[in-house]
Protein backbone atom coordinates (compact mmCIF):
# COMPACT_ATOMS: atom_id res chain seq x y z
CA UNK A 1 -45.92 233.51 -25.59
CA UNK A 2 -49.23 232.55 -23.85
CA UNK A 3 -51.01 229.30 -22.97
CA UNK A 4 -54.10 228.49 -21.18
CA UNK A 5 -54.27 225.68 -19.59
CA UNK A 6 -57.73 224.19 -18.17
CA UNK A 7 -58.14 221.13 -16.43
CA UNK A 8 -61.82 220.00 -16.81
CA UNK A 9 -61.03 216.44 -14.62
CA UNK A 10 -59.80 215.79 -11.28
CA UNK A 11 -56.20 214.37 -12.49
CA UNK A 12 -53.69 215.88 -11.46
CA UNK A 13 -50.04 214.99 -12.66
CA UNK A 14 -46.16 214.38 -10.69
CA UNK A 15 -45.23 216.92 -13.15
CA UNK A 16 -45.69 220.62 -13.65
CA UNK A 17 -48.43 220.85 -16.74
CA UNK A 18 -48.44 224.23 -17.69
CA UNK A 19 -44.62 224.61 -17.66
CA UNK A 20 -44.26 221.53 -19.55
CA UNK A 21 -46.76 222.87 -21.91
CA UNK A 22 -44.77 225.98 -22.18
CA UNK A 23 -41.24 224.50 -22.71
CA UNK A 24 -42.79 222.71 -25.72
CA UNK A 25 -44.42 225.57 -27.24
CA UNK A 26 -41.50 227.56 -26.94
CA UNK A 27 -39.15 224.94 -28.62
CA UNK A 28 -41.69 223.91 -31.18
CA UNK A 29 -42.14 227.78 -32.25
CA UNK A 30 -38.56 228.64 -31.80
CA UNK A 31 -37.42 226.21 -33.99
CA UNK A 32 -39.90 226.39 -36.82
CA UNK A 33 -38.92 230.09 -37.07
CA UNK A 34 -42.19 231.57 -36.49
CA UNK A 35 -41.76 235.63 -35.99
CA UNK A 36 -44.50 235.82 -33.54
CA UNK A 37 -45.44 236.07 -30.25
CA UNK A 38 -48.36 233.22 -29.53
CA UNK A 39 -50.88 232.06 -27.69
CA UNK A 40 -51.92 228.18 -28.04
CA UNK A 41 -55.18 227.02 -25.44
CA UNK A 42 -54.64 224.07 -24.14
CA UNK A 43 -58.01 221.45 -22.79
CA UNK A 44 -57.15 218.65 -20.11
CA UNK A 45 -60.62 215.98 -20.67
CA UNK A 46 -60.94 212.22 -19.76
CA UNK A 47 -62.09 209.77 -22.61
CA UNK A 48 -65.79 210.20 -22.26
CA UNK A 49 -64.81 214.56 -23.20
CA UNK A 50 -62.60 214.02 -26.15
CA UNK A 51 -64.38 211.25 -27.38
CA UNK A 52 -67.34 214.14 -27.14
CA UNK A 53 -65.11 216.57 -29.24
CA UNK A 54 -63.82 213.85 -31.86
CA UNK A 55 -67.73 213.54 -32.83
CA UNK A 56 -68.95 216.41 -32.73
CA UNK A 57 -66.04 218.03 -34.74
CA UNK A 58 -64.34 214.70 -37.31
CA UNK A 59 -67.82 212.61 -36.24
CA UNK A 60 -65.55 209.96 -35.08
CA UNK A 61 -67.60 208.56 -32.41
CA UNK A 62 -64.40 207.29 -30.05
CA UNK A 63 -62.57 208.25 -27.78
CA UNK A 64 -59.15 209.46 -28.82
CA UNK A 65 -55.24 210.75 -26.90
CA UNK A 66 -55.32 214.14 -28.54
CA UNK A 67 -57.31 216.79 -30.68
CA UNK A 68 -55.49 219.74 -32.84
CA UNK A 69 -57.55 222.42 -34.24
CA UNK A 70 -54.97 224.84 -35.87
CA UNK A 71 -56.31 228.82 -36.59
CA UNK A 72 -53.56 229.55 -39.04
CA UNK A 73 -54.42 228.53 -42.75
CA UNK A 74 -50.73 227.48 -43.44
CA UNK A 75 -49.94 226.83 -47.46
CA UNK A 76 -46.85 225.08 -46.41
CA UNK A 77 -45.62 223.39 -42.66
CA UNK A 78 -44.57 226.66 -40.77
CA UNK A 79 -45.41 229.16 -43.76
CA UNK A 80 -45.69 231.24 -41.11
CA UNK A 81 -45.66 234.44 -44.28
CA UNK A 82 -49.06 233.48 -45.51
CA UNK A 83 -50.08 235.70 -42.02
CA UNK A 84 -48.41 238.80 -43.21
CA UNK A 85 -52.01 238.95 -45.76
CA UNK A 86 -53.90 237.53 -43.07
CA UNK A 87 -57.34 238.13 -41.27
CA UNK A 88 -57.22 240.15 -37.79
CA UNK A 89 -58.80 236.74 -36.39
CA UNK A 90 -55.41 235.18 -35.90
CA UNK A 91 -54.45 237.65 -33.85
CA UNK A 92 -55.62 238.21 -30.14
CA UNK A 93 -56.93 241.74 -30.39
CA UNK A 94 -55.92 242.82 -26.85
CA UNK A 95 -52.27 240.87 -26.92
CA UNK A 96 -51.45 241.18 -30.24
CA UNK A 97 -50.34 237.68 -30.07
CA UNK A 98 -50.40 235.35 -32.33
CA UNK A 99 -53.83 232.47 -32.22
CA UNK A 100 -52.50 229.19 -32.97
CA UNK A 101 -55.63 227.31 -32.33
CA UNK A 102 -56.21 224.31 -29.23
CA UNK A 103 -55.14 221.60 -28.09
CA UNK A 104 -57.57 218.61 -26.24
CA UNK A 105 -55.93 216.00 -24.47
CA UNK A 106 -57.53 213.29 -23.05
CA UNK A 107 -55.90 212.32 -19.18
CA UNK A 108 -57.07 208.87 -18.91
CA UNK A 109 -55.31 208.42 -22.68
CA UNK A 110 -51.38 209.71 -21.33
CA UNK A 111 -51.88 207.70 -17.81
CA UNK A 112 -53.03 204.65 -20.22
CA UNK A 113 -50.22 205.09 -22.79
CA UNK A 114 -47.59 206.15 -20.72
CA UNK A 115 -48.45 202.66 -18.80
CA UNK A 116 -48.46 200.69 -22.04
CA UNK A 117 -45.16 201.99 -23.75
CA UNK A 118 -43.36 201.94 -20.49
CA UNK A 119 -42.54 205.31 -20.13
CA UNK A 120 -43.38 207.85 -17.61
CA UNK A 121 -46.73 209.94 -17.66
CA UNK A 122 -44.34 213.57 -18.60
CA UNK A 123 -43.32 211.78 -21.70
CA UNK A 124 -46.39 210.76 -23.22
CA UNK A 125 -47.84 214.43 -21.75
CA UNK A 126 -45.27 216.00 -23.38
CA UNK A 127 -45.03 213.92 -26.71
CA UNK A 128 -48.79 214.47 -27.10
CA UNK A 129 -48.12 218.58 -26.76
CA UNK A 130 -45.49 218.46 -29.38
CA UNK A 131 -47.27 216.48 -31.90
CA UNK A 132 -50.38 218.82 -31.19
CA UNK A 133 -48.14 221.88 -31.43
CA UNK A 134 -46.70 220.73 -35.08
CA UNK A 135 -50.42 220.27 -36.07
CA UNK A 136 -50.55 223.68 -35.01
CA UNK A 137 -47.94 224.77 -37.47
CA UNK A 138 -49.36 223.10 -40.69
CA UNK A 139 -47.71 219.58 -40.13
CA UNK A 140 -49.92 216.40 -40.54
CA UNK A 141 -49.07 212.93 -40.75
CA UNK A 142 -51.11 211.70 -43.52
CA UNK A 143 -49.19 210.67 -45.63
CA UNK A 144 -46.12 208.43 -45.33
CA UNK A 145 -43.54 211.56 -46.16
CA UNK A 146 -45.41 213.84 -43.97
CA UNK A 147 -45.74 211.39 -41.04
CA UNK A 148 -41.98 210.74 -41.06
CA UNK A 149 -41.45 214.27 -41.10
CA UNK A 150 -43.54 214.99 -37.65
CA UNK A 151 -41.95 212.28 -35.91
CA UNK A 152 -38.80 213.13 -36.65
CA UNK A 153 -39.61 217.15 -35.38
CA UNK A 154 -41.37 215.59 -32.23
CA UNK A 155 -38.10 213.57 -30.81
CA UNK A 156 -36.14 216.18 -31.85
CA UNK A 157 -37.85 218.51 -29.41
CA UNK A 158 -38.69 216.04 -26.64
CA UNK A 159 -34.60 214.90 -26.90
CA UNK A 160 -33.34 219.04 -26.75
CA UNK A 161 -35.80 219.44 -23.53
CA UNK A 162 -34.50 215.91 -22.37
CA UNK A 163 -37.49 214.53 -21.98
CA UNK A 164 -37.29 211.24 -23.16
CA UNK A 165 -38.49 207.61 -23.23
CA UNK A 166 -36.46 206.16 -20.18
């Protein structure tokens, strides 16, 4: 398991970002069963970056707390089989592992959230990772069903790593 981590601002966070990022990953993929090893790239931005990224890629011209952009063209949530067919392109040539596509995050959205629900800057960090990393394995929250679904997955994870809202 792999992540890159850049930080394209000056924040800098009370907790360790890269390990957090990798105890979600880690949880997220053991737990939806996927058989691979896998890399996920992860983008630290500030409002005026994401909100760069949400038009350019959904033209959504506002800023926004997080982007997914999964590589894996899942039939089903975690049909993690449809890659036994699949193109070499989901699959880091070098590593072998496993391309689950990226990750944006915007810092000045978890300081400003975290501050509004009243929980700490790791939770809304880490809640932002997990939702990310279920977009990542073919979950969306468009629809009623589905969005009930990804919550439920989310505070499942953030409650087994014991990071939670108090």
């Amino acid at each position: 398991m792999t992540s890159y981590v850049e930080n394209e601002t000056d924040v800098e966070f009370t907790f360790p970002v890269e390990e957090t990022v990798n105890k979600i990953m880690e949880t997220v993929l053991e737990r939806e069963g996927c058989p691979y090893e896998a890399t996920v790239s992860v983008l630290l931005t500030d409002d005026a970056g994401i909100r760069a990224f949400n038009k350019e890629y959904r033209n959504v011209d506002s800023a926004t707390d997080v982007l997914s952009f999964p590589n894996v063209p899942y039939e089903v949530p975690a049909g993690f089989e449809v890659l036994e067919n699949a193109e070499a392109d989901c699959f880091d040539p070098d590593s072998g592992e496993l391309v689950l596509g990226d990750i944006i995050i915007s810092v000045d959205k978890v300081k400003e959230q975290a501050k509004s629900y009243g929980h700490s800057e790791l939770r809304e960090f880490a809640f932002l990772v997990a939702h990310s990393m279920f977009h990542l394995c073919g979950y969306d929250h468009m629809e009623a069903v589905e969005a009930v679904v990804m919550e439920e997955k989310q505070e499942a994870v953030l409650e087994f790593l014991k990071i939670t809202r108090k």
